[in-house]
Protein backbone atom coordinates (compact mmCIF):
# COMPACT_ATOMS: atom_id res chain seq x y z
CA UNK A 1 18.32 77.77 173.02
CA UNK A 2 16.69 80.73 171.23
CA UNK A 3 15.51 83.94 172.47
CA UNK A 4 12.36 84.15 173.91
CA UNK A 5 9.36 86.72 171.71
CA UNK A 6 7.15 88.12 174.05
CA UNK A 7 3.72 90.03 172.86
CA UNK A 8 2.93 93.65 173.39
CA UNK A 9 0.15 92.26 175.15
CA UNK A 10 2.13 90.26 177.38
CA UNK A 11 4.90 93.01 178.09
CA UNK A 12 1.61 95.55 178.64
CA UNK A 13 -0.18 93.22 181.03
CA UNK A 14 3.33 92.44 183.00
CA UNK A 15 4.08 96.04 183.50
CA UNK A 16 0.94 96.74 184.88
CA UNK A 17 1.16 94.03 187.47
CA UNK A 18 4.41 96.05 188.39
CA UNK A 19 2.91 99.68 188.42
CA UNK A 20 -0.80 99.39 188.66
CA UNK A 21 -0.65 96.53 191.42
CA UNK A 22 2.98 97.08 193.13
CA UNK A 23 4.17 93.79 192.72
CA UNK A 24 8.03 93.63 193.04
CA UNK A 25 10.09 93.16 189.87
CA UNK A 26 12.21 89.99 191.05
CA UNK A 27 8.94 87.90 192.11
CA UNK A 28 7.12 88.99 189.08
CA UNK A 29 9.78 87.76 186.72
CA UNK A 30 10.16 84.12 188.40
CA UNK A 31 6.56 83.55 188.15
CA UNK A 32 6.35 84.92 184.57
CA UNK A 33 9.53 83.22 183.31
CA UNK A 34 11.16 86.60 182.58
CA UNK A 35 14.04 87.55 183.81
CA UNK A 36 14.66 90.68 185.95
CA UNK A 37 16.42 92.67 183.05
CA UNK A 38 13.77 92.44 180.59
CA UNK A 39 10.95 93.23 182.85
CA UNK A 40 12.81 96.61 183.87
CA UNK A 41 13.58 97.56 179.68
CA UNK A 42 9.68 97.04 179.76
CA UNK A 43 9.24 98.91 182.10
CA UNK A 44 11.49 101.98 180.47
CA UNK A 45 9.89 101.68 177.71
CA UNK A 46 7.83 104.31 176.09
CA UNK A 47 4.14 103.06 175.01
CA UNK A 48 3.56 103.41 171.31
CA UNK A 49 1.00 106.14 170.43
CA UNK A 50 -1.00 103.78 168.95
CA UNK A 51 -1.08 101.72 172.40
CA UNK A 52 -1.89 105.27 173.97
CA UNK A 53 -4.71 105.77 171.73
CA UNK A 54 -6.18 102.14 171.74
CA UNK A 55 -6.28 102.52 175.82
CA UNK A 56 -8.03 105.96 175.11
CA UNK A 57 -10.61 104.52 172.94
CA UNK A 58 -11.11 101.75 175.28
CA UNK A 59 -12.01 104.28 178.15
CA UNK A 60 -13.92 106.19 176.39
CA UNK A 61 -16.05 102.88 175.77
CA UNK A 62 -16.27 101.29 179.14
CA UNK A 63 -17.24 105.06 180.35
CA UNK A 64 -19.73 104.97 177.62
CA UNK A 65 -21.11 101.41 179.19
CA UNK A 66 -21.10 102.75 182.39
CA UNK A 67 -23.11 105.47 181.85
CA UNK A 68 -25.52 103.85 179.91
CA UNK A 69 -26.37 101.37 182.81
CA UNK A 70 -24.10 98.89 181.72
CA UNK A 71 -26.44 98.14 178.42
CA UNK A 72 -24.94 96.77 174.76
CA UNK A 73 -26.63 97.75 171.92
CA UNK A 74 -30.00 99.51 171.00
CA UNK A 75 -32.85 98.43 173.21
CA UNK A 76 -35.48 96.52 171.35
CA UNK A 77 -38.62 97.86 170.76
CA UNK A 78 -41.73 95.94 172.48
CA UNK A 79 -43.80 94.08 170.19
């Protein structure tokens, strides 16, 4: 049986179940199908700076939606 490949995505969106919502490491990795070891090498792991700067950019846009009463685009002019 061959090794299981994981995406950044997936490793991102499993560590933040562990920090951001506090669920424990050895429940999260049964229900994921992960096991304990590789969740906690996620977990040390360093983000990339181009993950750092992607989740910049994408706050600066939702705060930018926000403010802007949560409109997309350039309102149209009436006709």
């Amino acid at each position: 049986m061959g090794k299981a490949r994981f995406s950044d995505d997936f490793k991102r969106d499993a560590v933040a179940q562990v920090v951001d919502r506090g669920y424990p490491v050895a429940e999260l990795s049964k229900r994921l199908g992960v096991s304990t070891h590789s969740l906690y090498a996620w977990l040390k792991t360093p983000l990339s700076k181009r993950t750092v700067e992607d989740q910049r950019q994408t706050k600066l846009i939702k705060d930018a939606w926000e403010d802007s009463g949560k409109i997309y685009g350039y309102p149209r002019p009436d006709r």
